[in-house]
Protein backbone atom coordinates (compact mmCIF):
# COMPACT_ATOMS: atom_id res chain seq x y z
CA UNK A 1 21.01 -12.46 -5.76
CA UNK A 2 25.04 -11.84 -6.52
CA UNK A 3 23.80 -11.15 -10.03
CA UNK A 4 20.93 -8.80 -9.54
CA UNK A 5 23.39 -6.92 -6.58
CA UNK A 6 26.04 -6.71 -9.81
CA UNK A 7 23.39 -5.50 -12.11
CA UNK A 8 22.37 -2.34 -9.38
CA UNK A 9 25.62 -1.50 -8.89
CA UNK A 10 26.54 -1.16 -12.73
CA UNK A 11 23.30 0.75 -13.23
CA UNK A 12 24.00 3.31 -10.16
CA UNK A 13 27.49 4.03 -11.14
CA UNK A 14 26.69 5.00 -14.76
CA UNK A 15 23.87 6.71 -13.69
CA UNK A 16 26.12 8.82 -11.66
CA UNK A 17 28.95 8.70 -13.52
CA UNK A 18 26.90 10.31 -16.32
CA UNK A 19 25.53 13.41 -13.59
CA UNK A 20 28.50 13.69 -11.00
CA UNK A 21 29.71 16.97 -12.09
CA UNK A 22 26.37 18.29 -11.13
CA UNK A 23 26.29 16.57 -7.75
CA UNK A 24 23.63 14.39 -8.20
CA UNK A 25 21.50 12.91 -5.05
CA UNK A 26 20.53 9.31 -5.73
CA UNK A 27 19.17 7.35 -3.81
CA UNK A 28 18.11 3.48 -4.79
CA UNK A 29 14.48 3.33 -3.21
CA UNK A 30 13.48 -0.31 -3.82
CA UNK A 31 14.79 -3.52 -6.56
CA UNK A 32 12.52 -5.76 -7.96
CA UNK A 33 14.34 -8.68 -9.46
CA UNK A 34 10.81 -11.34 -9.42
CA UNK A 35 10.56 -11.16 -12.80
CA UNK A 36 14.28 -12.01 -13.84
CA UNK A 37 15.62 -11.81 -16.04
CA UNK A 38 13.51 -8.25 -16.34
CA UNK A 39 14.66 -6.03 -13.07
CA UNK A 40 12.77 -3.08 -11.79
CA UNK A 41 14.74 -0.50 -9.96
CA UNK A 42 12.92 2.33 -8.14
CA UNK A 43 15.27 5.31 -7.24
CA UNK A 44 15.03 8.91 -7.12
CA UNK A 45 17.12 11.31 -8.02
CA UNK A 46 18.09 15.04 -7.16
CA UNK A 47 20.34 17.87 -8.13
CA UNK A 48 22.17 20.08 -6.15
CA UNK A 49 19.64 22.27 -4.88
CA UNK A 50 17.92 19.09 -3.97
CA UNK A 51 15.51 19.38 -6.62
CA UNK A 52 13.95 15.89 -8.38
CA UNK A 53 15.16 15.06 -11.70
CA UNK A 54 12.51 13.42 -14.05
CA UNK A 55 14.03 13.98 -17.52
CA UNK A 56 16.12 10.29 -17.60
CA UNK A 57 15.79 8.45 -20.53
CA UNK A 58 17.07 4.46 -21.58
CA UNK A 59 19.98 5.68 -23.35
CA UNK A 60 20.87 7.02 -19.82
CA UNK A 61 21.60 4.15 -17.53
CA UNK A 62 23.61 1.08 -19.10
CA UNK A 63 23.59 -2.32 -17.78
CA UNK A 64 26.08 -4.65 -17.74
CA UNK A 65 25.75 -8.40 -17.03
CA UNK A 66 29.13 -10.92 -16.74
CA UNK A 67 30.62 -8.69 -18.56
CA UNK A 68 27.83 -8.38 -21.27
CA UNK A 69 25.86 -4.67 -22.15
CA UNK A 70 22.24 -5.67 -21.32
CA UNK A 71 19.32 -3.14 -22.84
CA UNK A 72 17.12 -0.71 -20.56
CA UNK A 73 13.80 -1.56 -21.50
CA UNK A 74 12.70 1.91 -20.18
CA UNK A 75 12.90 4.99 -17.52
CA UNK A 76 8.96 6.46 -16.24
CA UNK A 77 9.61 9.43 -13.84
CA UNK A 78 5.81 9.78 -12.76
CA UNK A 79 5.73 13.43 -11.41
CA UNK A 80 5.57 13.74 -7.55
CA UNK A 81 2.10 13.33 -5.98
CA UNK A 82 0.58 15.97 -3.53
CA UNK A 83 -1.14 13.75 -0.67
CA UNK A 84 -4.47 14.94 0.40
CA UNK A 85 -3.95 17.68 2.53
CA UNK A 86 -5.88 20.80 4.36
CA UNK A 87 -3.25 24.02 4.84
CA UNK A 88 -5.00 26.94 6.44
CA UNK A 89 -2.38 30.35 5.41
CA UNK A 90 -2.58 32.47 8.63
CA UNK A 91 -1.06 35.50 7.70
CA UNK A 92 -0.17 38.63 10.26
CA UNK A 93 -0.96 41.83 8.53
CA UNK A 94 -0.73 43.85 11.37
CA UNK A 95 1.59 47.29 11.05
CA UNK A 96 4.22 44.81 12.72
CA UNK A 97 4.16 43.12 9.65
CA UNK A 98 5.30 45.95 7.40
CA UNK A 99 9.32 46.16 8.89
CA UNK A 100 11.84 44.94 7.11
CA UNK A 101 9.70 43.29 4.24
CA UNK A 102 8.35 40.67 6.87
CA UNK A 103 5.08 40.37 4.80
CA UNK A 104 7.10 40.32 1.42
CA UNK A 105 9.21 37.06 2.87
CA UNK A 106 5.89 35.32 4.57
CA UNK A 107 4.27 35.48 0.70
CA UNK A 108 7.46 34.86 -1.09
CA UNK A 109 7.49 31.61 1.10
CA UNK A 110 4.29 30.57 1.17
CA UNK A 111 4.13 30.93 -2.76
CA UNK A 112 6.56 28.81 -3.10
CA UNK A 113 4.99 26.08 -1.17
CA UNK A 114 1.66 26.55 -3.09
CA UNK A 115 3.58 26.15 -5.99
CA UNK A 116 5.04 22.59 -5.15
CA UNK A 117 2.04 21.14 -4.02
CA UNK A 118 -0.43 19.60 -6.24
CA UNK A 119 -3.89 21.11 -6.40
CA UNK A 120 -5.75 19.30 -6.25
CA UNK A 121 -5.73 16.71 -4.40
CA UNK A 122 -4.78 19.89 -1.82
CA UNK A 123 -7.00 21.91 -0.66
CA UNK A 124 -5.80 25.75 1.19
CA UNK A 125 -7.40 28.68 2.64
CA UNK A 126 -6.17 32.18 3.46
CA UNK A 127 -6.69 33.71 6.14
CA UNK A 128 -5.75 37.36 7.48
CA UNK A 129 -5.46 38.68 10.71
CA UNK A 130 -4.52 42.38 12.69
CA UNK A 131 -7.19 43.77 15.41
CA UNK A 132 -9.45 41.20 13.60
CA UNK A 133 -9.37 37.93 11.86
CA UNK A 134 -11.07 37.38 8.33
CA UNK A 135 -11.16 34.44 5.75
CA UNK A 136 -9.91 36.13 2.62
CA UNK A 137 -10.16 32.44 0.69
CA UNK A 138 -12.35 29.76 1.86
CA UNK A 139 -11.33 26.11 1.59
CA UNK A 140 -10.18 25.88 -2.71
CA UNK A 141 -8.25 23.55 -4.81
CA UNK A 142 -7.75 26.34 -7.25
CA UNK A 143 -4.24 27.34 -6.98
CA UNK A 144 -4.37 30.50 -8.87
CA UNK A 145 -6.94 31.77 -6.36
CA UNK A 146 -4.84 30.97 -3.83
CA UNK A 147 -1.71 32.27 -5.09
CA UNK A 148 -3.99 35.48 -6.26
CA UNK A 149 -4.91 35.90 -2.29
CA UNK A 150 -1.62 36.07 -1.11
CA UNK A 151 0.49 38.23 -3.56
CA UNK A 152 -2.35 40.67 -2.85
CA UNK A 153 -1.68 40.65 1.01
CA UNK A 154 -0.58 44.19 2.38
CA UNK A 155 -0.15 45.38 5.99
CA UNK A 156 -2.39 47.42 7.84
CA UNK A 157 -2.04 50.18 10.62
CA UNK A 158 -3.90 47.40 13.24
CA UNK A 159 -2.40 46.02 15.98
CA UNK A 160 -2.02 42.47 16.30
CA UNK A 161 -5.35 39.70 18.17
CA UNK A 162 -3.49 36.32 18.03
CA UNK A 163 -6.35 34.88 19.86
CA UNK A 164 -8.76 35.78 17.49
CA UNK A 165 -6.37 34.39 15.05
CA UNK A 166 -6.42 31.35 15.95
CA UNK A 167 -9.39 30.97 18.57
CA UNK A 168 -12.41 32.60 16.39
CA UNK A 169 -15.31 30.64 16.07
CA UNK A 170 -15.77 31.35 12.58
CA UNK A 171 -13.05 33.14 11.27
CA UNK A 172 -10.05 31.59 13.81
CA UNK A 173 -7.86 29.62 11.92
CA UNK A 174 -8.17 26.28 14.01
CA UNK A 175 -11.97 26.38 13.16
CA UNK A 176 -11.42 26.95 9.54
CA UNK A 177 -9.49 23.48 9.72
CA UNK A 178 -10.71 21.53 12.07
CA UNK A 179 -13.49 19.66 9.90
CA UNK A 180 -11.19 19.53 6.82
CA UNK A 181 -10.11 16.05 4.81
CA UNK A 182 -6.87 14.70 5.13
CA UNK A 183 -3.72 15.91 7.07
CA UNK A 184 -4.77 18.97 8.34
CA UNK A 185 -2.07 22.04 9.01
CA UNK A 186 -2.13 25.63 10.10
CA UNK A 187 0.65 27.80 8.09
CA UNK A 188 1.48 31.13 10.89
């Protein structure tokens, strides 16, 4: 166990040796050493703003045993998986909505989060509400579609039904959700 503890540490200070100018994140997840003397380390690692770094290669990392460089069979970043998950968009566009870019900041962030998910194996709708509510995208894996619904979101002159927003029988966004697969959340 002393030897496989040696091993990690060696391998986590080059690794961040190599990156600490860029103030890497990295965090060992899990060590494997049943198959000594082949060791599998899982760790993941991030850069400043915290986002994942998949681009590590062999020559990388070096390994060093009593003293003696050992070789780094190889590095697999898989890319990050999207559970399955239901997100019904439940955007305001009453006249409310058009101060101080309010609408503008709702899409910017919600774009963003379409964009880091994984479609599928998520799933989103988009739905719109003022003096009414309305589905504007049914239940869709396609992200395009999605992303397509919300850049086109504008405010209205309406006033603002939070009830029907939510409560609707058909167009509410709790019964949009309720019968969907997987985690199932409501983005206001």
């Amino acid at each position: 166990m002393k030897r496989l503890h040696t091993l990690l540490t060696t391998l986590l200070l080059s690794a961040l040796s190599a990156t600490a100018p860029a103030q890497l994140q990295f965090n060992l997840v899990s060590t494997d050493g049943s198959a000594y003397p082949d060791i599998s380390v899982v760790f993941e690692a991030k850069d400043a703003a915290g986002n994942s770094i998949i681009q590590y290669q062999p020559g990388d990392f070096t390994v060093v045993e009593n003293g003696i460089p050992r070789p780094v069979k190889s590095v697999s970043c898989p890319p990050p998986v999207t559970p399955p998950v239901s997100i019904t968009f439940t955007f305001d566009v009453s006249f409310s909505m058009s101060i101080d870019d309010r609408l503008a900041n709702l899409q910017d962030a919600s774009t963003q989060l379409v964009s880091d998910m994984s479609y599928p194996p998520a799933a989103s709708a988009v739905t719109s509400f003022d003096d009414d509510s309305r589905i504007l995208t049914p239940y869709t894996s396609n992200k395009a579609d999605i992303l397509s619904t919300i850049a086109g979101l504008t405010a209205s002159g309406g006033g603002t039904d939070f009830q029907g927003a939510f409560l609707d029988a058909v167009t509410g966004a709790i019964d949009v959700t309720k019968n969907r697969s997987g985690d199932k959340y409501i983005v206001f």
